[in-house]
N, C-alpha and C. Protein backbone atom coordinates (compact mmCIF):
# COMPACT_ATOMS: atom_id res chain seq x y z
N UNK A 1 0.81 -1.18 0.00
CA UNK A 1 0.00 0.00 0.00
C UNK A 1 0.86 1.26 0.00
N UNK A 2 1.76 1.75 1.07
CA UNK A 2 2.19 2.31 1.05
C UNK A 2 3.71 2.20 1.17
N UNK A 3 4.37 2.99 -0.14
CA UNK A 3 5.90 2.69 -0.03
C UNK A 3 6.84 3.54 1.18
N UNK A 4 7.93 3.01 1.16
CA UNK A 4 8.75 3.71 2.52
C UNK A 4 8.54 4.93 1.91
N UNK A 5 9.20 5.85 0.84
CA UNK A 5 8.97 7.16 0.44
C UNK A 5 7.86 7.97 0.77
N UNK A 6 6.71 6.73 0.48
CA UNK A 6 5.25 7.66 0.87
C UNK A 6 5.07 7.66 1.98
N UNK A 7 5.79 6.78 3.25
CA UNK A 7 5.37 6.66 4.45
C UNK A 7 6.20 7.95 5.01
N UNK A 8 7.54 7.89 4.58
CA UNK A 8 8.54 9.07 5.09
C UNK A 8 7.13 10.53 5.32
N UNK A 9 6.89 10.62 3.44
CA UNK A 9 6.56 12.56 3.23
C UNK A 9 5.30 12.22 4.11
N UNK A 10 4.35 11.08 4.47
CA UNK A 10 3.35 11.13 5.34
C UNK A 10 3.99 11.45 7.19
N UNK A 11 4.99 10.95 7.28
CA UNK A 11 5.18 10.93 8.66
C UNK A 11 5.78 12.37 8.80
N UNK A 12 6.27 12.64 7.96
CA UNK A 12 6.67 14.12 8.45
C UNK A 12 5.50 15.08 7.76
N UNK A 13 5.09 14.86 7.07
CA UNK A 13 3.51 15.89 7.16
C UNK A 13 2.52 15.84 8.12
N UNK A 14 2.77 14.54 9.10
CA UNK A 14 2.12 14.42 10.27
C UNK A 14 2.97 15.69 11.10
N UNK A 15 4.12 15.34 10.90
CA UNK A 15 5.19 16.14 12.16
C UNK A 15 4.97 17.96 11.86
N UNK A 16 4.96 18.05 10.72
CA UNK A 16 4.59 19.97 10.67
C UNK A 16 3.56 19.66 10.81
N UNK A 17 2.15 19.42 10.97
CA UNK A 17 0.88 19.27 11.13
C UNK A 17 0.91 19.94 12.46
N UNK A 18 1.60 18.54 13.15
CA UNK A 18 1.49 18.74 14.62
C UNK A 18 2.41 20.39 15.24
N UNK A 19 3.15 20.52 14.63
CA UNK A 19 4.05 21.67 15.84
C UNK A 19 5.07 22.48 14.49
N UNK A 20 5.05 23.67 14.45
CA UNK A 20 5.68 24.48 13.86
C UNK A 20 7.07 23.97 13.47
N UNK A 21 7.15 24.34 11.94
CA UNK A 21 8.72 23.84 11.46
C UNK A 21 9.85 24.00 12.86
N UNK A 22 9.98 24.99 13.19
CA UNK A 22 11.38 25.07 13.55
C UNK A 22 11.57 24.78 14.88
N UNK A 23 10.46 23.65 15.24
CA UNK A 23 10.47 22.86 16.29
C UNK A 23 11.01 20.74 15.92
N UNK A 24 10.87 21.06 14.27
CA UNK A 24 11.52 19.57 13.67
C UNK A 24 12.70 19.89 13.28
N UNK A 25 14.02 18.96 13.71
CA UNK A 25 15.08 19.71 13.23
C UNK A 25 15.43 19.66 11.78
N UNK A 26 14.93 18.04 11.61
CA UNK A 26 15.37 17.56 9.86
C UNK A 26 14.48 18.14 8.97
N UNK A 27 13.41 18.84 9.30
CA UNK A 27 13.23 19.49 8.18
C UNK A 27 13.71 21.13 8.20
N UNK A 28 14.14 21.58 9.46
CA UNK A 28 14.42 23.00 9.69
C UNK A 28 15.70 23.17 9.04
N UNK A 29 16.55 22.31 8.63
CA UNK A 29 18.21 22.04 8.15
C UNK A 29 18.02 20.86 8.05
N UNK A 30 17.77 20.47 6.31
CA UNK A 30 18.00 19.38 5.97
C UNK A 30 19.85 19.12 5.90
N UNK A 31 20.76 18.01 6.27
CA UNK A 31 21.88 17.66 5.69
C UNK A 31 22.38 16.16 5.02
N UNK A 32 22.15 16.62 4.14
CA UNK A 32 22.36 15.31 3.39
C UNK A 32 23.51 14.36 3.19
N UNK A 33 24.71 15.38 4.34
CA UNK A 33 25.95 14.50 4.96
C UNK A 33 25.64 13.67 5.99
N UNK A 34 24.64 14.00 6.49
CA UNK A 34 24.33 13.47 7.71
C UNK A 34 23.36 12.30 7.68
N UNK A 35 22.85 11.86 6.42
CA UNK A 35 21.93 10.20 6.77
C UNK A 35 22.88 9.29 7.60
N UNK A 36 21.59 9.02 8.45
CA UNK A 36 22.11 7.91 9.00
C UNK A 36 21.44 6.73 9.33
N UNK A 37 21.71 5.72 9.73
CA UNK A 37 20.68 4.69 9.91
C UNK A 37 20.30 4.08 11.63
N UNK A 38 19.44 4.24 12.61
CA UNK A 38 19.65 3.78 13.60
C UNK A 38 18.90 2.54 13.87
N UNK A 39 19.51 1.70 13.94
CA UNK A 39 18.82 -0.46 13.40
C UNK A 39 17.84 -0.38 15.18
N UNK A 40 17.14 -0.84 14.66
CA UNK A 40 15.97 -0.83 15.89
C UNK A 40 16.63 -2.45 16.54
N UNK A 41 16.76 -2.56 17.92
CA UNK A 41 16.74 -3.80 18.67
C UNK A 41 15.83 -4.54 19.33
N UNK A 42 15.01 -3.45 19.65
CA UNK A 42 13.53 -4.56 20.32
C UNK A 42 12.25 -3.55 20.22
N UNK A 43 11.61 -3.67 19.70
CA UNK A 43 10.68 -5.27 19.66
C UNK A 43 12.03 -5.97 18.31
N UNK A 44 12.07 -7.32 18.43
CA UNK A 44 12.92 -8.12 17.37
C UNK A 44 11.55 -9.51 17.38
N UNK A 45 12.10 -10.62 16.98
CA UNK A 45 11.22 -11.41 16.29
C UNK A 45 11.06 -12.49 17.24
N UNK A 46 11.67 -12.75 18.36
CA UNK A 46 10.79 -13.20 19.54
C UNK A 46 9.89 -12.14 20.49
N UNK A 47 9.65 -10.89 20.15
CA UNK A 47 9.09 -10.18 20.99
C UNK A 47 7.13 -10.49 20.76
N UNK A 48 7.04 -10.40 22.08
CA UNK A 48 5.18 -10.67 22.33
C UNK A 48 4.77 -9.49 22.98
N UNK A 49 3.99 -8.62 22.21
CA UNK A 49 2.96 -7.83 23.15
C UNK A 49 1.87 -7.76 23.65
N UNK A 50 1.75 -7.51 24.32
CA UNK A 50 0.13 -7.48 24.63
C UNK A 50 -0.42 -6.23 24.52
N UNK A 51 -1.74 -5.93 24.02
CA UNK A 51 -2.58 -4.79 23.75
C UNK A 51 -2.76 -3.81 25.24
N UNK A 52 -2.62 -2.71 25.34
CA UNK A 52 -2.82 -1.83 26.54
C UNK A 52 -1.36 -1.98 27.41
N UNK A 53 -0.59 -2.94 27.14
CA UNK A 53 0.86 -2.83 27.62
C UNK A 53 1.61 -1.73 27.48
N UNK A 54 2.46 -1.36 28.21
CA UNK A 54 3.65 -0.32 28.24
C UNK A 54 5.16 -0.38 27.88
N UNK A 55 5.65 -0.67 26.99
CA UNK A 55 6.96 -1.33 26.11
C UNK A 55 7.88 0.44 26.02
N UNK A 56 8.68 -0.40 25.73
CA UNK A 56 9.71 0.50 25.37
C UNK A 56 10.55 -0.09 24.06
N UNK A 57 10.75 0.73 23.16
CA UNK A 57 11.28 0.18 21.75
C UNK A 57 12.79 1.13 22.07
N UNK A 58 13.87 0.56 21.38
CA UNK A 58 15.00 0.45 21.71
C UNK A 58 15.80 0.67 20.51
N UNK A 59 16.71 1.43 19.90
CA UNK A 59 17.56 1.72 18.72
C UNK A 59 19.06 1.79 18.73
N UNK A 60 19.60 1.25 18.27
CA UNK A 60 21.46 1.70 18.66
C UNK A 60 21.42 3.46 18.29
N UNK A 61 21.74 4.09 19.12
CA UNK A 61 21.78 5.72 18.38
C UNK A 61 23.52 5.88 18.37
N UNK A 62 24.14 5.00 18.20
CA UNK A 62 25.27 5.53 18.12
C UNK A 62 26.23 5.65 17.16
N UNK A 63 25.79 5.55 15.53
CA UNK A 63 25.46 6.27 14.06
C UNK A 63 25.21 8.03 14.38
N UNK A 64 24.17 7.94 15.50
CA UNK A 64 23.28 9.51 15.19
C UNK A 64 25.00 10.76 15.24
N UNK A 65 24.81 11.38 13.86
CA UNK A 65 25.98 12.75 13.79
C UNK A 65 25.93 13.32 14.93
N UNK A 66 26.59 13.76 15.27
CA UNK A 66 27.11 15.13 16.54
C UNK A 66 26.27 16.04 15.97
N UNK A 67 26.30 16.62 14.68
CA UNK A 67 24.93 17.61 14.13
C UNK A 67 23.63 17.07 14.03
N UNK A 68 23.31 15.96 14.47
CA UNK A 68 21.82 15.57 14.42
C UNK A 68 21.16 15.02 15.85
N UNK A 69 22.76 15.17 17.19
CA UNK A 69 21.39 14.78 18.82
C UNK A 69 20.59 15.59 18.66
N UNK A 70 20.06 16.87 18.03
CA UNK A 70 18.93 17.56 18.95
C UNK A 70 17.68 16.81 17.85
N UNK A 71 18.06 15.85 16.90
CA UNK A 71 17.20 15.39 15.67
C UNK A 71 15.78 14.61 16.71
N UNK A 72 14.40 14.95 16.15
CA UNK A 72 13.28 14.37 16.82
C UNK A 72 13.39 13.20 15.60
N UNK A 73 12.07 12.27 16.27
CA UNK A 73 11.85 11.03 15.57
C UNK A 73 10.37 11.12 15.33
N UNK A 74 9.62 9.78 15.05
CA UNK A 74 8.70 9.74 14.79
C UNK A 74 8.60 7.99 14.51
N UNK A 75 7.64 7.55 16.01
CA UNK A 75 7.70 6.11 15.45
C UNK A 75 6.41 5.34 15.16
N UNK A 76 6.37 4.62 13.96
CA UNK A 76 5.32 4.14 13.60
C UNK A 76 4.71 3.04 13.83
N UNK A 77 3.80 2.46 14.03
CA UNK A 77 3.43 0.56 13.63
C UNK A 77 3.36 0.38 12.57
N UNK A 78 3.19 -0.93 11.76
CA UNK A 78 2.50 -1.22 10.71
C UNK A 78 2.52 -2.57 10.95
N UNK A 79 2.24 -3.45 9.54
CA UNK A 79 2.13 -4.58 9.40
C UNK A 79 2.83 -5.19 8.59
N UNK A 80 3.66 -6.28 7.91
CA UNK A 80 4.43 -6.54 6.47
C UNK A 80 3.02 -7.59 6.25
N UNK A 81 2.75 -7.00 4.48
CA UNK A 81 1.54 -8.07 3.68
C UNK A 81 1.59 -7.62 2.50
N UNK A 82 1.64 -8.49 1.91
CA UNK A 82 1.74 -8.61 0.53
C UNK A 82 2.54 -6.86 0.02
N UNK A 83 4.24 -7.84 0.60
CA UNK A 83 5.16 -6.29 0.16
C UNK A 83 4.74 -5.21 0.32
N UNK A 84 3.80 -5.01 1.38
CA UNK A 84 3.65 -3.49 1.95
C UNK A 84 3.94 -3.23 3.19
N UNK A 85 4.27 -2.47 3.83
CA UNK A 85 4.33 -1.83 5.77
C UNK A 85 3.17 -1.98 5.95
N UNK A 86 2.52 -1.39 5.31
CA UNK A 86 0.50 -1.17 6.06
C UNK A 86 0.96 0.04 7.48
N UNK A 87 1.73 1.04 7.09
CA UNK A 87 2.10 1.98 8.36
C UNK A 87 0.84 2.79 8.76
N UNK A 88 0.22 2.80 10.11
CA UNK A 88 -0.52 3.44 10.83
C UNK A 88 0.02 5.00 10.97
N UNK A 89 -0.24 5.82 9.63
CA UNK A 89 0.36 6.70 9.71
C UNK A 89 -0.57 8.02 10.55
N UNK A 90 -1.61 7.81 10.59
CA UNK A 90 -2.76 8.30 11.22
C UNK A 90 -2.47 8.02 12.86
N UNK A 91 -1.96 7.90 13.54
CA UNK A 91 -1.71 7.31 14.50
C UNK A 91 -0.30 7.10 15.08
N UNK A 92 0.51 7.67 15.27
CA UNK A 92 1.98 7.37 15.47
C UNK A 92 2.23 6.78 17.10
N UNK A 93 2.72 5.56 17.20
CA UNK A 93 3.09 5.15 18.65
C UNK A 93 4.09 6.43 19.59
N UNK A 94 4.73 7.17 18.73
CA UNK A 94 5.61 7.94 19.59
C UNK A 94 5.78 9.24 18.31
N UNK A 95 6.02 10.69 18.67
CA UNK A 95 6.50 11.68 18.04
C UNK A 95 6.87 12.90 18.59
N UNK A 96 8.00 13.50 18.26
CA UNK A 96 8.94 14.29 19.05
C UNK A 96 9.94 14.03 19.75
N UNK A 97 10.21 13.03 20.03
CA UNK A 97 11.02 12.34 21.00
C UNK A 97 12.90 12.21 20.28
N UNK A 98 13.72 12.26 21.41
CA UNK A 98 14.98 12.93 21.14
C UNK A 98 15.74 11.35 19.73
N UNK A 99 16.37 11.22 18.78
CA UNK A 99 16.68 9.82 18.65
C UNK A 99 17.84 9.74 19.01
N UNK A 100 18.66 10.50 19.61
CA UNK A 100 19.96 10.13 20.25
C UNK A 100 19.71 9.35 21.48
N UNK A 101 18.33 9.50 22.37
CA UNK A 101 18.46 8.45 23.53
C UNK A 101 18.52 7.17 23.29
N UNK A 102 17.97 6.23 22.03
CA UNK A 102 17.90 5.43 21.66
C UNK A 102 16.86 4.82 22.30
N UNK A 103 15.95 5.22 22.68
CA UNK A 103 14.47 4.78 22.93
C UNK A 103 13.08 5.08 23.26
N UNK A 104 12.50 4.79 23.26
CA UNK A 104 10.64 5.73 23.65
C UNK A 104 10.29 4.47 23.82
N UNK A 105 9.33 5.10 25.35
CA UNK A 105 8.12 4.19 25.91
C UNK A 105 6.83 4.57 25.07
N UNK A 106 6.24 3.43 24.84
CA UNK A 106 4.98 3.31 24.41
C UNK A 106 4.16 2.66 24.95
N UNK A 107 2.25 2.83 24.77
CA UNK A 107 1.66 2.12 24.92
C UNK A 107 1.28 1.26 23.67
N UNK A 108 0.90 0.45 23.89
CA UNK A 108 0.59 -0.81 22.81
C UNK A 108 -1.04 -0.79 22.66
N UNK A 109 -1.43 -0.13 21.43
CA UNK A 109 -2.89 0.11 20.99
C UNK A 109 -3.45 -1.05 20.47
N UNK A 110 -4.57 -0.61 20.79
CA UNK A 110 -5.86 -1.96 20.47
C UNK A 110 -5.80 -2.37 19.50
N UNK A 111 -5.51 -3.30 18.95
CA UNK A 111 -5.22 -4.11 17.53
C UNK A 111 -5.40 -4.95 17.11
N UNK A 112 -5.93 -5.78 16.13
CA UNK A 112 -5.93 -7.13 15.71
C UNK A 112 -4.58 -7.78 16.52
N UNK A 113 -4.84 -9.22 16.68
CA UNK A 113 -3.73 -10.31 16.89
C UNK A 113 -3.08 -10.67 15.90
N UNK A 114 -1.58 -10.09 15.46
CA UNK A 114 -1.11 -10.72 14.33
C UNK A 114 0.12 -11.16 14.77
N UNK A 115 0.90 -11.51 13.60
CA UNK A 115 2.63 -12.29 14.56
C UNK A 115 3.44 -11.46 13.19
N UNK A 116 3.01 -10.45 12.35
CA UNK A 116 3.93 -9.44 11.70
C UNK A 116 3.79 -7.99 11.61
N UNK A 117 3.62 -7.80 12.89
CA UNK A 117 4.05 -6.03 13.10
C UNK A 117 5.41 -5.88 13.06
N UNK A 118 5.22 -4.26 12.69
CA UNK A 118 6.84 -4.09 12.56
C UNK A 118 6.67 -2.29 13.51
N UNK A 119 7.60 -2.07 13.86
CA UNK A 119 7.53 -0.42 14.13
C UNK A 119 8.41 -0.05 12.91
N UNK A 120 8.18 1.39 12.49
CA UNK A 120 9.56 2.31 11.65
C UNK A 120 9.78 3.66 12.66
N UNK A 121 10.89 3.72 12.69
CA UNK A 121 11.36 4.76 13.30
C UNK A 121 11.85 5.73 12.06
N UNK A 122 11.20 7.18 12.45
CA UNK A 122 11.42 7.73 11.30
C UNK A 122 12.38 8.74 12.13
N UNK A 123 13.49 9.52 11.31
CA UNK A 123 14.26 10.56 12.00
C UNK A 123 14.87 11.32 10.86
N UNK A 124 16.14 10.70 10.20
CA UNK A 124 16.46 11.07 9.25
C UNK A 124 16.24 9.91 8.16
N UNK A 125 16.32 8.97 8.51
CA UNK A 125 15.92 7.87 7.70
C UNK A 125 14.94 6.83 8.12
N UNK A 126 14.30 5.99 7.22
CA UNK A 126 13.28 4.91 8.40
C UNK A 126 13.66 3.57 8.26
N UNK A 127 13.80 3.23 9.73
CA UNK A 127 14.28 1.85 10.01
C UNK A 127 13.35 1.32 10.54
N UNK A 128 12.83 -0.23 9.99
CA UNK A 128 12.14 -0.68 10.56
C UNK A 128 13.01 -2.28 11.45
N UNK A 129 11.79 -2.34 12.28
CA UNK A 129 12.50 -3.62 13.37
C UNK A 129 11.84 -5.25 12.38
N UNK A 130 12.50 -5.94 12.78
CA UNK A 130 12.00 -7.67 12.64
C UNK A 130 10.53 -7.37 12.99
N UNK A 131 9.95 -8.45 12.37
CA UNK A 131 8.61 -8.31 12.54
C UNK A 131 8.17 -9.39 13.92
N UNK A 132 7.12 -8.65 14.72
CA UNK A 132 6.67 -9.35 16.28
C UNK A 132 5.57 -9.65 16.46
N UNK A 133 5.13 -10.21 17.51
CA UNK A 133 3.85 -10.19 17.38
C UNK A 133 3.11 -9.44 18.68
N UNK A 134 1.77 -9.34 18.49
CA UNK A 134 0.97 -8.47 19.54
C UNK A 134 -0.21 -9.15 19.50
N UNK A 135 -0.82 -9.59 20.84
CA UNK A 135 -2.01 -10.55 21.32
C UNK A 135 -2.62 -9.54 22.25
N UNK A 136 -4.23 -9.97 22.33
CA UNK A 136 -4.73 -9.51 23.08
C UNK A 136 -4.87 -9.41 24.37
C-alpha cells in the first residue's frame, strides 16, 4: 500500500501538522551529509505484546551525527503483507522524542492479533525492526 517514500513525506507531514517547522530539526536544516541509519533492537522477532501494555522500543543511536542529537523522531506501527508496511500513519506510537536516547516508551494500541508487526522509526531515515507479534 504504502511505499517507505510515501510513508517518510506522510510521517513528516504528520510532524509539521502537529508543531511548527522550527520545532523539527530535519526538516528545519535538511543535511544530506548526515543520513544515518539507527537499526531498531527490540521489539525483534521473539518479541510478544500485549494490547494496553507499556513497552519500550530500543535503537542503537550511536550512528546519530554530533549535528543531528537535537534530531526528533517519529515512530510508527505497521504490518508486512503482501510487500507493503501497512504503516498506521494516522496514528503514530511515539512523536517528538529525542533519537539520540535510543528509545521511547509506548503504549501498545488496540489491535488485531497478528505475529507481523513491525515499528519504523522515522528521524532522518526509516528503520524498521523484525517483525513481532501483539495478542490480546
Amino acid at each position: 500500500m504504502f511505499s517507505k517514500l510515501a510513508a517518510v513525506v506522510a510521517a513528516l507531514a504528520i510532524a509539521a501538522r502537529a508543531s511548527p517547522l522550527s520545532t523539527i530539526p530535519f526538516i528545519q536544516s535538511p543535511n544530506t551529509d548526515a543520513i544515518w541509519s539507527a537499526d531498531i533492537i527490540s521489539p525483534n522477532l521473539l518479541t510478544v505484546w500485549k494490547v494496553s501494555s507499556n513497552q519500550t522500543v530500543t535503537w542503537d543511536p550511536s550512528r546519530v551525527p554530533q549535528t543531528r542529537t537535537n534530531a526528533t523522531g517519529i515512530l510508527l506501527l505497521g504490518y508486512e503483507q503482501n510487500d507493503s508496511e501497512n504503516l498506521d500513519i494516522n496514528t503514530p506510537l511515539a512523536a517528538g522524542f529525542p533519537i539520540s536516547a535510543g528509545k521511547v516508551d509506548i503504549t501498545v494500541p488496540d489491535v488485531p492479533e497478528r505475529n507481523d508487526y513491525i515499528v519504523v522509526l522515522f528521524g532522518d531515515s526509516g528503520n524498521n525492526s523484525p517483525c513481532f507479534t501483539i495478542e490480546p
